[in-house]
Protein backbone atom coordinates (compact mmCIF):
# COMPACT_ATOMS: atom_id res chain seq x y z
CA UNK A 1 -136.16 330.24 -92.23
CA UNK A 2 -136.22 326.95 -89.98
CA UNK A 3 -139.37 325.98 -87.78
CA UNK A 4 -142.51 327.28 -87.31
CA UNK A 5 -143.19 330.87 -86.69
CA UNK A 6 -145.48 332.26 -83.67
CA UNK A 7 -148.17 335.43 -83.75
CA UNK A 8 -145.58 338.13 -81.72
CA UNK A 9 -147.39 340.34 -79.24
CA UNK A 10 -146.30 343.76 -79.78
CA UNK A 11 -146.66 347.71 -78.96
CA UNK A 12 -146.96 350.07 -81.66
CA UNK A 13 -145.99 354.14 -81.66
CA UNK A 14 -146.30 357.11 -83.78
CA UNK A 15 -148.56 358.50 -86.01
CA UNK A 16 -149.02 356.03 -89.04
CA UNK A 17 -148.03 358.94 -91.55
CA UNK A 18 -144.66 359.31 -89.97
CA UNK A 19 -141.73 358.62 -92.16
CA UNK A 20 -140.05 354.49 -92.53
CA UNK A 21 -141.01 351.95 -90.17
CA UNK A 22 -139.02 350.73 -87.07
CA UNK A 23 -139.04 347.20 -85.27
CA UNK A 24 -137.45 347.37 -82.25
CA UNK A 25 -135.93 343.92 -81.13
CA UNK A 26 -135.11 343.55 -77.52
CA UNK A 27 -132.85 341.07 -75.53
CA UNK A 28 -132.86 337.93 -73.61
CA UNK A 29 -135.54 338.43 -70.65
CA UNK A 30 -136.42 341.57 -71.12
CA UNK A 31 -139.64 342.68 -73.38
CA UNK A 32 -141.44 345.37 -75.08
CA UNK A 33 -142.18 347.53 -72.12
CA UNK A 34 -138.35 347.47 -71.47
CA UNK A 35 -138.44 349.33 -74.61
CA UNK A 36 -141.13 352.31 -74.34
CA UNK A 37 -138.93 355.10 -73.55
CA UNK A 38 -137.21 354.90 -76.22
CA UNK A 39 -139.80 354.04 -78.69
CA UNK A 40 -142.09 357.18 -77.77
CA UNK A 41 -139.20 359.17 -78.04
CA UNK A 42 -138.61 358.08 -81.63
CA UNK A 43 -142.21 357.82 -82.66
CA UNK A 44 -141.89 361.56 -83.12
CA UNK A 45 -140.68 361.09 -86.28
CA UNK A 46 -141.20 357.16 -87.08
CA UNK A 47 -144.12 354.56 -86.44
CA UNK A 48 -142.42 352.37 -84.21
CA UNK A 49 -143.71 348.99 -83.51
CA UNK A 50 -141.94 346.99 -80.23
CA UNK A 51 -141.80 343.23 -80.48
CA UNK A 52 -142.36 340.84 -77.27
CA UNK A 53 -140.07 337.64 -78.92
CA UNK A 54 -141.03 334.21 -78.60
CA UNK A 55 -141.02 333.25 -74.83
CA UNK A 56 -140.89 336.59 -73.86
CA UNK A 57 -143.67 339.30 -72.74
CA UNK A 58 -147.21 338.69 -73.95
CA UNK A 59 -145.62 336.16 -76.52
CA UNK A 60 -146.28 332.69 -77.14
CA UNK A 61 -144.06 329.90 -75.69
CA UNK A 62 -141.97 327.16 -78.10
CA UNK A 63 -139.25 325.17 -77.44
CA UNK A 64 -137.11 325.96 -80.10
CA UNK A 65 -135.17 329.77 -79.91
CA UNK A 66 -132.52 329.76 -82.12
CA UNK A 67 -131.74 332.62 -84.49
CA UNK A 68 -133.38 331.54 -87.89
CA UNK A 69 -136.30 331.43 -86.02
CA UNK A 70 -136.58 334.50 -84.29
CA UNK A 71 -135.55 336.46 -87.61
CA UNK A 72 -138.68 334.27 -88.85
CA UNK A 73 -141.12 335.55 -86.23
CA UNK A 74 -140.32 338.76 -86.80
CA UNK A 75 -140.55 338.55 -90.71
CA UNK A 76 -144.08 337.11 -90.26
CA UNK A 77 -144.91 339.82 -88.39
CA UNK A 78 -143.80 342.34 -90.95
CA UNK A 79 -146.07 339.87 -93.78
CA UNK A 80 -149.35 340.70 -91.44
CA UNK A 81 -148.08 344.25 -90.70
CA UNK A 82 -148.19 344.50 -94.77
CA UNK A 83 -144.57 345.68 -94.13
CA UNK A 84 -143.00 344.96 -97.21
CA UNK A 85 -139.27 346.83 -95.40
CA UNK A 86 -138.23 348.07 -92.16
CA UNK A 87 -135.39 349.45 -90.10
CA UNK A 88 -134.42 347.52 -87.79
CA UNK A 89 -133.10 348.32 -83.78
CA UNK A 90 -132.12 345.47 -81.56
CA UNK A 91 -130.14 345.12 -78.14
CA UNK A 92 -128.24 342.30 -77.54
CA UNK A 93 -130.06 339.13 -78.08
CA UNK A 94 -132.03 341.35 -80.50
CA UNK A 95 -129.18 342.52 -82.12
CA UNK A 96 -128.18 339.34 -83.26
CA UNK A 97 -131.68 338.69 -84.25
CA UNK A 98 -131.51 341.85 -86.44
CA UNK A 99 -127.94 340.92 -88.43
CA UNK A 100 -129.18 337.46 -89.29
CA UNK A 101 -131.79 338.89 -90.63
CA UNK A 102 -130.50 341.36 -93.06
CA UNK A 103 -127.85 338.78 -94.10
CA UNK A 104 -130.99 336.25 -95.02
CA UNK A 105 -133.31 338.69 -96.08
CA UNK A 106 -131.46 342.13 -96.71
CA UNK A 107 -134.32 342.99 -99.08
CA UNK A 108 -136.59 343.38 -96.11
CA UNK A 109 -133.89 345.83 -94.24
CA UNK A 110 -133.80 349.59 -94.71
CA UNK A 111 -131.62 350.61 -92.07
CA UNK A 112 -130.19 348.58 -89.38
CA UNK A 113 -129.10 349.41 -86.04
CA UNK A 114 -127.51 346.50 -83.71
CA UNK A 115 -127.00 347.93 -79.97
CA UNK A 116 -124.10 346.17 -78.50
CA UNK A 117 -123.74 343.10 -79.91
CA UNK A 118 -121.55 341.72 -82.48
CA UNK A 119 -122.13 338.61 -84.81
CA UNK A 120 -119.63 336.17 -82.69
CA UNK A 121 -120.44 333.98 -80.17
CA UNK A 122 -120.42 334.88 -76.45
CA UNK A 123 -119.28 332.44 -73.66
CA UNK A 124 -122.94 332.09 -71.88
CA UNK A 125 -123.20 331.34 -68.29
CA UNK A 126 -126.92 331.57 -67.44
CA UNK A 127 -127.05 327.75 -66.17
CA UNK A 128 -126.70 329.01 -62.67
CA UNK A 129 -129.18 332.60 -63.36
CA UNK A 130 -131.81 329.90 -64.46
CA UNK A 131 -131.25 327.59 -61.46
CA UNK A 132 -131.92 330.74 -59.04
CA UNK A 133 -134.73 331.93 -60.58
CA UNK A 134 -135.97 327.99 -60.80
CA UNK A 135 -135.49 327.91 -56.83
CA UNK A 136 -137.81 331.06 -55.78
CA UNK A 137 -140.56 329.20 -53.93
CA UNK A 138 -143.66 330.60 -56.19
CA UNK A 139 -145.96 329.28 -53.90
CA UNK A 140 -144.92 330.92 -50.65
CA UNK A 141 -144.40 334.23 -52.29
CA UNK A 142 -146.43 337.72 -51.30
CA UNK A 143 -144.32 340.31 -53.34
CA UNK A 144 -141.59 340.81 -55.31
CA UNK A 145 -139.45 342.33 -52.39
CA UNK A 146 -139.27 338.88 -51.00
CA UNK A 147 -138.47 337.69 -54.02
CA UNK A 148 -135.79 339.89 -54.44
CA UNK A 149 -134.34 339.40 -50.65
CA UNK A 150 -134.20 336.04 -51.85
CA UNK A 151 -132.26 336.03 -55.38
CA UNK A 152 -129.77 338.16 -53.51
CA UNK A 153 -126.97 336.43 -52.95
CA UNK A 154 -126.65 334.22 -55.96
CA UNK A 155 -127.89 338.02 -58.30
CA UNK A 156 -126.24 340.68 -56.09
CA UNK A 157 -126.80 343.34 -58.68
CA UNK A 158 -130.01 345.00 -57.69
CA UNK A 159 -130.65 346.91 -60.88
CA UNK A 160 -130.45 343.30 -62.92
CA UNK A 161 -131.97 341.33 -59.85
CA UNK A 162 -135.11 343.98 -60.58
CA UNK A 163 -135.05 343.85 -64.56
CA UNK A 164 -135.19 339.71 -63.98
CA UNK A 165 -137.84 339.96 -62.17
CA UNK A 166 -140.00 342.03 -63.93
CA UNK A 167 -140.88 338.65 -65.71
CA UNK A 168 -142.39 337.32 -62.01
CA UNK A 169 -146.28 338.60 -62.49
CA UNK A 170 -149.12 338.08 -60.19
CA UNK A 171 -152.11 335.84 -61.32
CA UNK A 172 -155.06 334.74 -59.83
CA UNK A 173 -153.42 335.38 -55.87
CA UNK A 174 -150.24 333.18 -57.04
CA UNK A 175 -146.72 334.37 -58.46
CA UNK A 176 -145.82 333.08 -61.54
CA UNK A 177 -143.38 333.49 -64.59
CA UNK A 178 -144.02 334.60 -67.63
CA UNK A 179 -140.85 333.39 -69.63
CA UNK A 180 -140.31 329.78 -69.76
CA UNK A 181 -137.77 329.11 -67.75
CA UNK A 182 -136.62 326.00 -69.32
CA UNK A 183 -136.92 326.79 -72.86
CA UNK A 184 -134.34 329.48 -71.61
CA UNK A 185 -131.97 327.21 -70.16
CA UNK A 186 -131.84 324.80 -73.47
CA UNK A 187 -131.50 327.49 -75.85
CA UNK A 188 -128.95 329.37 -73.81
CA UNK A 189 -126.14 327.96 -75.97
CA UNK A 190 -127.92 328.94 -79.48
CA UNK A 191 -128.31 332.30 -77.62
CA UNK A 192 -124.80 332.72 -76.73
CA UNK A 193 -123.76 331.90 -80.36
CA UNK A 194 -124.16 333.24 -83.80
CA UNK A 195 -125.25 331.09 -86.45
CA UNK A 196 -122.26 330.35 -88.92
CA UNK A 197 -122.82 332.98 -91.70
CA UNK A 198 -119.27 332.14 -93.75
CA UNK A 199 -121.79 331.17 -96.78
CA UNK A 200 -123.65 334.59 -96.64
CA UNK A 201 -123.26 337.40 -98.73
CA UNK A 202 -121.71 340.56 -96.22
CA UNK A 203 -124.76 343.40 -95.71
CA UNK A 204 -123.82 346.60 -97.55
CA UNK A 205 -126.69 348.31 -96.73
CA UNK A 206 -126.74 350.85 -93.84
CA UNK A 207 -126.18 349.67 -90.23
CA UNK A 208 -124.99 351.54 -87.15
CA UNK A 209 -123.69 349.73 -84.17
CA UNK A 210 -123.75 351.17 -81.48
CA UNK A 211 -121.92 350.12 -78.27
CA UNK A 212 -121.49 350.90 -74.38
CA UNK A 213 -117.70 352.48 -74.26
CA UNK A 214 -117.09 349.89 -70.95
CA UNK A 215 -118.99 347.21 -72.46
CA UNK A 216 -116.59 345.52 -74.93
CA UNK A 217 -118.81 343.35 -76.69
CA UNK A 218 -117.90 345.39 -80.17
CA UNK A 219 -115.36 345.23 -81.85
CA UNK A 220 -114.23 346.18 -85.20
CA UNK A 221 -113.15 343.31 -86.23
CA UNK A 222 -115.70 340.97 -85.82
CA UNK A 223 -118.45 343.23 -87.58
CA UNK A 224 -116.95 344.19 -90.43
CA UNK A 225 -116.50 341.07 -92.49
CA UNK A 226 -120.39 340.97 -92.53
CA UNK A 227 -121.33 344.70 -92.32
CA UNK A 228 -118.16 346.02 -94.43
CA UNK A 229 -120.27 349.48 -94.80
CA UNK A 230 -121.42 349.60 -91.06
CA UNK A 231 -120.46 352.71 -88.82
CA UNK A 232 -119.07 352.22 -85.01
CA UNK A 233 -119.81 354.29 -82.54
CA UNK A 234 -119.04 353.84 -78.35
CA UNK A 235 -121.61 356.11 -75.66
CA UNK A 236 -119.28 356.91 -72.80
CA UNK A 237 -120.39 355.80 -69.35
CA UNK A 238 -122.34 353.09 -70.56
CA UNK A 239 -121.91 349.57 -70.58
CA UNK A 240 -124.21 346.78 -72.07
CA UNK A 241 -127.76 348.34 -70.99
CA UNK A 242 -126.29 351.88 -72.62
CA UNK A 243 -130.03 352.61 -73.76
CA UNK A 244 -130.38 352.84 -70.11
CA UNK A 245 -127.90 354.27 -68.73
CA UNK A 246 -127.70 356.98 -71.47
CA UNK A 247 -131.03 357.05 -72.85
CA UNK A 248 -130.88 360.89 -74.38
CA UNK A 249 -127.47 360.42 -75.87
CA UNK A 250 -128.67 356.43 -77.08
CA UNK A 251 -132.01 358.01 -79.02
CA UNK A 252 -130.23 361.04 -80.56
CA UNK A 253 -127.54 358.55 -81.79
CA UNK A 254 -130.39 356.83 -83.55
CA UNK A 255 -132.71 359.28 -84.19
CA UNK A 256 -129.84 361.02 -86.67
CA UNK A 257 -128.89 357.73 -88.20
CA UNK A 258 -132.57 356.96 -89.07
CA UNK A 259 -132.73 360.27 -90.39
CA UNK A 260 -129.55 360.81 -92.56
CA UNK A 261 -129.14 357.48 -93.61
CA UNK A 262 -125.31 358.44 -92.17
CA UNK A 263 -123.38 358.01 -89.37
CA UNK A 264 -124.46 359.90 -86.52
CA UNK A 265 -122.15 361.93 -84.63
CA UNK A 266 -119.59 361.04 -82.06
CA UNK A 267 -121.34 360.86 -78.43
């Protein structure tokens, strides 16, 4: 791994004699309390521990975000969590975070499942979603309503326009954000894009990806020259936040890959 790694915040479910470990990895501005739904739902059966990523949550700040360091935070944190392997679950920026991961380190990867994302590189376009949230007048705030009144016409979808802002947090009488907003706009591009992996050795061992049915971020083809072995499935109604908008059918998807080590059955 390249650069230095930071101490991860974290959350951590489940009982700690339930069966394999599971890291949850989530995406670009969101955090681990995106995540606790799920996560207590699974911790029925697994100890789940929910990682806030570099510049994100509770997390320390550093300039550099690529993907060889975020898949080196997040072995560190196994090394102090004297977790020797883990399954992996990641969304999106998270996702990609995962597969680099188990193609650098497979021997640290029991079972991976990558939630819509694909190990390609996306056309990015958060330039002007930086420059809006750059704009909100911190100072002059009193809640996040006005903040939201304000983002909406350059973010008119409400649902998103609230998940951004869950990063805006109150302290000592003054708004202020928790992400590094310019961190984020520099390593938008690294983001966007997948490290080239054409030296790497494909992962054979088990992976599930798992995909919003109107999303179209998935696609055969581009996962399976790296996961050969991995298993495709597509929630219906969902799109790219399908742990979201179909939580109950997202967590049994996992739940019975986790637990069979197989693919889980059509949703």
């Amino acid at each position: 791994m390249v650069g230095q790694t930071v101490n991860l915040a974290y959350e951590v479910y489940g009982d700690t004699t339930a069966s394999g470990p599971l890291i949850i990895l989530h995406g670009l501005f969101a955090s681990s309390r995106n995540w606790r739904v799920q996560a207590q739902n699974l911790a029925a059966k697994h100890r789940v521990w929910v990682l806030d990523l570099r510049n994100h949550g509770r997390s320390p700040h550093h300039p550099q975000m690529d993907y060889p360091v975020l898949a080196g935070d997040v072995l560190a944190f196994m090394a102090r969590q004297g977790l020797a392997k883990a399954s992996l679950l990641g969304h999106s920026m998270g996702g990609k975070i995962a597969m680099w991961l188990a193609l650098n380190y497979p021997e640290a990867v029991d079972k991976l499942v990558v939630a819509d994302s694909a190990p390609v590189s996306y056309p990015h376009c958060f330039d002007g979603l930086v420059a809006a949230l750059k704009a909100l007048p911190l100072s002059e705030l009193r809640s996040r309503k006005q903040a939201e009144a304000l983002l909406l016409e350059t973010i008119p979808d409400k649902a998103y326009r609230q998940f951004l802002l869950q990063n805006l947090v109150l302290q000592e009488n003054r708004y202020q954000w928790r992400i590094h907003l310019d961190f984020f706009k520099t390593a938008a591009p690294a983001i966007a894009a997948f490290p080239d992996a054409s030296a790497l050795r494909p992962f054979v061992g088990k992976a599930l990806f798992l995909a919003g049915a109107d999303s179209g971020y998935v696609q055969a083809k581009d996962v399976r020259p790296l996961f050969p072995d991995a298993d495709l499935r597509y929630l219906k109604q969902a799109g790219h936040w399908l742990h979201v908008q179909q939580p109950e059918a997202f967590t049994q998807q996992v739940e019975s890959f986790l637990a069979a080590g197989e693919g889980a059955t059509e949703a």
